[in-house]
Protein backbone atom coordinates (compact mmCIF):
# COMPACT_ATOMS: atom_id res chain seq x y z
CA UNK A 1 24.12 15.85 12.02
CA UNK A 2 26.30 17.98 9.92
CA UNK A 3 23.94 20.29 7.28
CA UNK A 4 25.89 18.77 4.26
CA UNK A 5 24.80 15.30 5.26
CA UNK A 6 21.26 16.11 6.09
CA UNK A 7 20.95 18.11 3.07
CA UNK A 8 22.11 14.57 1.03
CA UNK A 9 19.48 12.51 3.38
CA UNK A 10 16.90 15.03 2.13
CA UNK A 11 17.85 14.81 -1.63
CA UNK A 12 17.95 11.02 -0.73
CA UNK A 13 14.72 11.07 1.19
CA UNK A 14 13.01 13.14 -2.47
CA UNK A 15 14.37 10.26 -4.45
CA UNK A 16 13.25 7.46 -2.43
CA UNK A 17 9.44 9.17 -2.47
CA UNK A 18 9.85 9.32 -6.39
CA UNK A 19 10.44 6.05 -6.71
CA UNK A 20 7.85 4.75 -3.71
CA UNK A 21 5.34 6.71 -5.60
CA UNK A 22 6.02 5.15 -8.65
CA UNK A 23 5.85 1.25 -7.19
CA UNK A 24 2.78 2.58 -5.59
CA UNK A 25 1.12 3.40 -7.99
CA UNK A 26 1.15 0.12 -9.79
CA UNK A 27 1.02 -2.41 -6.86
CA UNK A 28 1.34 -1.17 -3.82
CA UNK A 29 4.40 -1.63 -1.81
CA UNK A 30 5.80 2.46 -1.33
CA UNK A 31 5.89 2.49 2.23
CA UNK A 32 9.29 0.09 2.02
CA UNK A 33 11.28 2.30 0.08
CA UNK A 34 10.22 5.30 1.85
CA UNK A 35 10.00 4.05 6.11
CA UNK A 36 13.95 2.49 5.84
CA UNK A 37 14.74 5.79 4.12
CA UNK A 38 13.53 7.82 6.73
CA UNK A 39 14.38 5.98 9.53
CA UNK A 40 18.50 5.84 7.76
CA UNK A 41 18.29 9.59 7.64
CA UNK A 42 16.94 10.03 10.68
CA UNK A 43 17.56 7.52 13.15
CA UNK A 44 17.32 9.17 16.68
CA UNK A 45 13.62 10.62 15.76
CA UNK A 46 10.50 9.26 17.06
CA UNK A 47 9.21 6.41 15.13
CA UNK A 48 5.82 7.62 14.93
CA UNK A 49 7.17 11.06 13.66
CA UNK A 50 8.46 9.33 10.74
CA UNK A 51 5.55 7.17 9.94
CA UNK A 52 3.43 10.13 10.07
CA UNK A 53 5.53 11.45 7.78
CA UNK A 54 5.53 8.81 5.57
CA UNK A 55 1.70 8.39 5.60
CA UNK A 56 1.62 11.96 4.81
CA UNK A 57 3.35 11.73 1.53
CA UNK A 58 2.21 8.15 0.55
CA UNK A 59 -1.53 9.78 0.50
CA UNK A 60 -0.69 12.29 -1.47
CA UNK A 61 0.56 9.71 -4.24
CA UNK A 62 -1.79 7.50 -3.66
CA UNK A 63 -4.52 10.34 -3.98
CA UNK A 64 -3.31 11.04 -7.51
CA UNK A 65 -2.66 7.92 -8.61
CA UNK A 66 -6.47 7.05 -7.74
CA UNK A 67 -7.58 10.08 -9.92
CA UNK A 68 -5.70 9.26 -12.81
CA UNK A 69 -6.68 5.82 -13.05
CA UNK A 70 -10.61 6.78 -12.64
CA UNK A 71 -9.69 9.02 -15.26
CA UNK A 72 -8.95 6.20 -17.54
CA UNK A 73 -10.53 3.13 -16.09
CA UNK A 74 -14.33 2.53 -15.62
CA UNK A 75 -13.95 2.41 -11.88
CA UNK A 76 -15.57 -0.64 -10.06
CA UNK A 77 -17.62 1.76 -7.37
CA UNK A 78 -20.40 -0.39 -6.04
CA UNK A 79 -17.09 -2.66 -5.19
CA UNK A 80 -14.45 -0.10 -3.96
CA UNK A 81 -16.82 2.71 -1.79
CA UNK A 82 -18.03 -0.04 0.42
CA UNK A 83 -14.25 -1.79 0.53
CA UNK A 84 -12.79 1.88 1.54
CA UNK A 85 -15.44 3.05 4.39
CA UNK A 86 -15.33 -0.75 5.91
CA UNK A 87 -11.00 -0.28 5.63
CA UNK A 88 -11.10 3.70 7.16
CA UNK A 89 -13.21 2.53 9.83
CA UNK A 90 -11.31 -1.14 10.78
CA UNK A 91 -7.85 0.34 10.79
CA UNK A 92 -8.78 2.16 13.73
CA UNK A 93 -9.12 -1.22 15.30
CA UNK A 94 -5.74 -2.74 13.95
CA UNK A 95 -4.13 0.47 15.24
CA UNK A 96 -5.75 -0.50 18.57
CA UNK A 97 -4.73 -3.48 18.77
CA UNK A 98 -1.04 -3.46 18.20
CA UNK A 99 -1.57 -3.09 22.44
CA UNK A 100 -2.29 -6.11 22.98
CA UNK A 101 -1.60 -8.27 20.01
CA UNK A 102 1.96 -8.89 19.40
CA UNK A 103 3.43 -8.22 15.84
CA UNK A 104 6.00 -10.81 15.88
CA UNK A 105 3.05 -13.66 16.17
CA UNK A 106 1.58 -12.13 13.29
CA UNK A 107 4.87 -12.53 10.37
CA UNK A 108 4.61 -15.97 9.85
CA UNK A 109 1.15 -16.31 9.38
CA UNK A 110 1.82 -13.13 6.68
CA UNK A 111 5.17 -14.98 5.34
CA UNK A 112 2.69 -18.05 4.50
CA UNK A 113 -0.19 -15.94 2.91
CA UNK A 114 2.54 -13.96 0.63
CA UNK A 115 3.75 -17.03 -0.70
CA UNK A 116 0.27 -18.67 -1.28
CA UNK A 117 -0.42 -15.72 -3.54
CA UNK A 118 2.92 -15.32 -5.30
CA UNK A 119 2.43 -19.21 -5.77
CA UNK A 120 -0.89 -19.00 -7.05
CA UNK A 121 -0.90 -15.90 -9.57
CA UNK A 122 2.51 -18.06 -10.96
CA UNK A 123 0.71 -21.14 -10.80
CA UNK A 124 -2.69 -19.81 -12.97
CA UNK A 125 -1.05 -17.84 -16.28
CA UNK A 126 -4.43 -16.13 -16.82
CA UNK A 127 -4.75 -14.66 -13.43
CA UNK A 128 -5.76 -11.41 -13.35
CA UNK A 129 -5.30 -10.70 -17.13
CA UNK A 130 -8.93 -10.75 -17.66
CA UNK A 131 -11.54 -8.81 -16.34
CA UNK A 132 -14.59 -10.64 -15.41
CA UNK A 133 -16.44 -9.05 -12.21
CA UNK A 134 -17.84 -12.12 -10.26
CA UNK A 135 -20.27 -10.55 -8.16
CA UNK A 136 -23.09 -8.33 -8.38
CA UNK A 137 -26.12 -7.38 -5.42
CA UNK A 138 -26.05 -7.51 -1.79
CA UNK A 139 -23.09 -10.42 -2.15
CA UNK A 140 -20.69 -7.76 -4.14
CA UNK A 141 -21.58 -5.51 -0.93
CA UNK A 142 -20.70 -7.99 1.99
CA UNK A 143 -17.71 -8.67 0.55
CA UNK A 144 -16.44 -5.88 -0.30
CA UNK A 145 -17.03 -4.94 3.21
CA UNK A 146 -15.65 -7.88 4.39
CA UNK A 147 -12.18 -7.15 2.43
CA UNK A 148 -12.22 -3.94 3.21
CA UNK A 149 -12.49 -4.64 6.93
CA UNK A 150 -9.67 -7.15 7.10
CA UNK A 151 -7.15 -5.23 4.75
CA UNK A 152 -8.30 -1.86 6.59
CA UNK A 153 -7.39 -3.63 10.16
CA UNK A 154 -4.08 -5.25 8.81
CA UNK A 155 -3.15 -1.95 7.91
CA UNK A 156 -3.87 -0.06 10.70
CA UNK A 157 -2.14 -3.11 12.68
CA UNK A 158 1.03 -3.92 11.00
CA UNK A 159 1.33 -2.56 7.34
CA UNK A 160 3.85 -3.72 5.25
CA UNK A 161 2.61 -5.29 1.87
CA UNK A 162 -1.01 -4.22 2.23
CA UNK A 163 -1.57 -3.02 -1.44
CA UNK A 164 -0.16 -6.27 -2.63
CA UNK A 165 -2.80 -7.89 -0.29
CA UNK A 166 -5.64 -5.38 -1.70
CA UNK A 167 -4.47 -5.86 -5.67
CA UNK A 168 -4.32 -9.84 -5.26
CA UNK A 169 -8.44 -10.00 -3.45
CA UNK A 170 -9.82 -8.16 -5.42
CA UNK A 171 -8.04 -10.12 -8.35
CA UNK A 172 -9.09 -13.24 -7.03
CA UNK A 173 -12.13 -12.65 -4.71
CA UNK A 174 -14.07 -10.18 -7.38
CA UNK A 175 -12.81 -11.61 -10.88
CA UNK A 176 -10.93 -8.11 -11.63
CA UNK A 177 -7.75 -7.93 -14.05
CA UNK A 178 -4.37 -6.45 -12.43
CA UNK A 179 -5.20 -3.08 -14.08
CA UNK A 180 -8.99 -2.54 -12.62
CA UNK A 181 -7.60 -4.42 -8.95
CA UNK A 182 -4.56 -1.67 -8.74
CA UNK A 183 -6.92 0.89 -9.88
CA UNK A 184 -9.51 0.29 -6.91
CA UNK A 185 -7.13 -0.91 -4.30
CA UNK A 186 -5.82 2.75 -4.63
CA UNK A 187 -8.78 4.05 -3.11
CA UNK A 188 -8.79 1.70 -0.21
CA UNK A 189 -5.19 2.60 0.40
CA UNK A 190 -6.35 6.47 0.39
CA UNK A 191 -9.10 5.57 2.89
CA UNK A 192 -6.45 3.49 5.34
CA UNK A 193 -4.17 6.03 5.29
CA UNK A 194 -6.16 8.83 6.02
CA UNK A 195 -7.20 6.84 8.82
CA UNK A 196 -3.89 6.88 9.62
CA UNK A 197 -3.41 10.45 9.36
CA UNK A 198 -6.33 11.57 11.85
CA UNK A 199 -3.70 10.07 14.42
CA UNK A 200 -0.76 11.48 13.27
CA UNK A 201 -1.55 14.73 12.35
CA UNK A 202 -3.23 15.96 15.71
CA UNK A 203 -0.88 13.98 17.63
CA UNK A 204 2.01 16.24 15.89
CA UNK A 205 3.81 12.95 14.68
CA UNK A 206 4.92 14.66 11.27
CA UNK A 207 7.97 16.57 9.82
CA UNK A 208 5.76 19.08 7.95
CA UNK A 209 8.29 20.56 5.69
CA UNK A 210 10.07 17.33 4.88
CA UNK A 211 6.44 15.40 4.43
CA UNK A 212 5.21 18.72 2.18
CA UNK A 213 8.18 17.77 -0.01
CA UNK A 214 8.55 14.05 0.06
CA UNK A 215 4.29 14.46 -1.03
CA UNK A 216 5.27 16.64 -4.14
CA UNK A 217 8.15 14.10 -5.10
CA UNK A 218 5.48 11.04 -4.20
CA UNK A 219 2.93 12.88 -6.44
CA UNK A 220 5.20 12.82 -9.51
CA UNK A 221 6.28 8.84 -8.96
CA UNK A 222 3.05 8.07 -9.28
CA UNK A 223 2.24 9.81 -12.02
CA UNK A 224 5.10 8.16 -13.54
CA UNK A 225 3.76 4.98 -11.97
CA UNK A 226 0.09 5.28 -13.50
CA UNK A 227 1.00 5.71 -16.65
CA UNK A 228 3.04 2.85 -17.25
CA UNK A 229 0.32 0.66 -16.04
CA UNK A 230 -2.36 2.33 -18.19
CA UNK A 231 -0.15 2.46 -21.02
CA UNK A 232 0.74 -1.64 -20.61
CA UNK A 233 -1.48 -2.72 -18.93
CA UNK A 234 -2.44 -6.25 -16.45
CA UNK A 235 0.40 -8.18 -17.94
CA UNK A 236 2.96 -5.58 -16.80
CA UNK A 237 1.57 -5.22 -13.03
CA UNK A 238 1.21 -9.08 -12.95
CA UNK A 239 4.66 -9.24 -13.36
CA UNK A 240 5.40 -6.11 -11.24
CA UNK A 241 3.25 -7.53 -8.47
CA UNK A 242 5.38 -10.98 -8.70
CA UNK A 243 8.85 -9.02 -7.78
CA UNK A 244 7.21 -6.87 -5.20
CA UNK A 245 5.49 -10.57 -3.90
CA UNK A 246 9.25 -12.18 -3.97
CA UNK A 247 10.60 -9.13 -1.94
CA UNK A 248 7.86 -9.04 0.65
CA UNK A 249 8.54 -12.56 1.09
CA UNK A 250 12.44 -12.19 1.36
CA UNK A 251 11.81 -9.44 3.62
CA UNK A 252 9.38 -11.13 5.78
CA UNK A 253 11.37 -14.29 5.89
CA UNK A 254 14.86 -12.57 6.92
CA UNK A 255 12.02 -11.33 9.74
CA UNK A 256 10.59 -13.88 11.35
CA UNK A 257 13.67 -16.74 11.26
CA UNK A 258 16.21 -14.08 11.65
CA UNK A 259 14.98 -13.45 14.95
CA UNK A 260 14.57 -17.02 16.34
C-alpha cells in the first residue's frame, strides 16, 4: 500500500474511532463503525489482529464513558457489579464456542430479537423515560447475573449490537430509564471487552501504535458522546437507540437473506 494512502486510512481509521466513541457512548453500537473501517484499510491483515485492535480502543472509550456517567449518575451498583463479573466470566464461553456453534444459525434468531425490541420501545411511548428500579434483594442479584451471563456470552460469541441488547434489559428487565440503562451497560461492556482483551493482547492480535491512537480518538468521542446524553437526557438515547435498532436490523437482514 502506497504511504499516502495508508496515511489517509489512518486519518480515516482516527475519524471513524471519534465517531464510534461517540455512538458508544450513548447506546452502544461502536464496534460497526470502527471493524468495517479497519478491515477497508486493511484488508489482507489477520482478522483477529484487527478485532484486537478494535477491542483495544473501544475499552478505552468505553472506560471513560463509564467514569463520566458515574460521575453524574447515581450508579445502579448492586445491579451492574454482579451483571459485569457474570458477562467477563461468560464471554469466555461464547468465545469458546464460536468452535462448534455456527454463527450463521445464530442471525436470524438475533434479526427477530432486534426487531421485537425496536417494536416494543416504539410500541410503549414511556419506555425507558422513567426510572423506576423493579427489583431489589437476592432477585436484583440473580438477574443481574443472569443478564450479565447471556449478554457476556453473546459477546464473546458473535458481537455485533450487544450494547443495544445491554441498554434495552436493563430498560425493560430492571425498570431503568435510557440514561441510568446506558450508564450501567457501559460497565458491562468494559468487563466483556476486557475479557476480550486477555485473548488478544497475549496472543499479539493488536496493531499497538494504530490501537494507542484509535483509543485516544475513541476517548474523545465518547466524551463527546456522554455529554450529550447527560445534558438531554432518556428521550434523546431513546431515540438514538431506535436508529442504531433500525440499522442493526438492516444490517442483520442484508445478512442472513443475502446469503440464502
Amino acid at each position: 500500500m502506497m504511504p499516502e494512502l495508508l496515511d489517509a486510512g489512518v486519518a480515516a481509521l482516527v475519524l471513524a474511532a471519534y465517531i464510534a466513541g461517540l455512538v458508544d457512548a450513548v447506546v452502544g453500537g461502536g464496534g460497526l463503525i470502527q471493524i468495517p473501517a479497519l478491515f477497508a484499510t486493511f484488508p489482507q491483515a489477520v482478522p483477529a489482529t484487527l478485532f484486537g485492535t478494535n477491542k483495544f480502543a473501544s475499552v478505552c472509550g468505553t472506560a471513560n464513558a463509564a467514569w463520566r456517567y458515574a460521575r453524574r449518575v447515581r450508579m445502579p451498583w448492586r445491579t451492574i457489579l454482579p451483571a459485569a463479573i457474570s458477562a467477563f466470566l461468560l464471554s469466555y464461553a461464547g468465545a469458546a464456542a464460536v468452535a462448534w456453534l455456527p454463527k450463521d444459525a445464530v442471525r436470524p434468531l438475533i434479526l427477530v430479537l432486534l426487531v421485537f425490541a425496536a417494536v416494543y420501545t416504539l410500541r410503549k411511548k414511556d419506555f425507558g423515560l422513567v426510572h423506576q428500579p423493579a427489583h431489589s434483594g437476592h432477585r436484583e442479584v440473580i438477574y443481574a447475573v443472569l443478564l450479565g451471563g447471556a449478554i457476556g456470552f453473546y459477546d464473546g460469541f458473535f458481537g455485533p449490537g450487544t450494547g443495544s441488547f445491554l441498554i434495552f434489559l436493563f430498560v425493560r428487565v430492571f425498570g431503568f430509564d435510557f440514561l441510568h440503562a446506558s450508564a450501567a451497560s457501559k460497565v458491562v461492556n468494559v468487563a466483556t471487552n476486557l475479557a476480550a482483551m486477555a485473548f488478544f493482547l497475549p496472543a499479539g492480535h493488536i496493531l499497538l501504535p494504530l490501537a494507542v491512537g484509535m483509543a485516544m480518538a475513541n476517548v474523545g468521542g465518547s466524551a463527546t458522546g456522554s455529554w450529550l446524553a447527560l445534558r438531554y437526557g432518556s428521550g434523546f438515547i431513546r431515540g438514538i437507540f431506535l436508529c442504531l435498532a433500525g440499522l442493526l436490523i438492516i444490517k442483520f437482514a442484508l445478512d442472513t437473506f443475502g446469503s440464502i
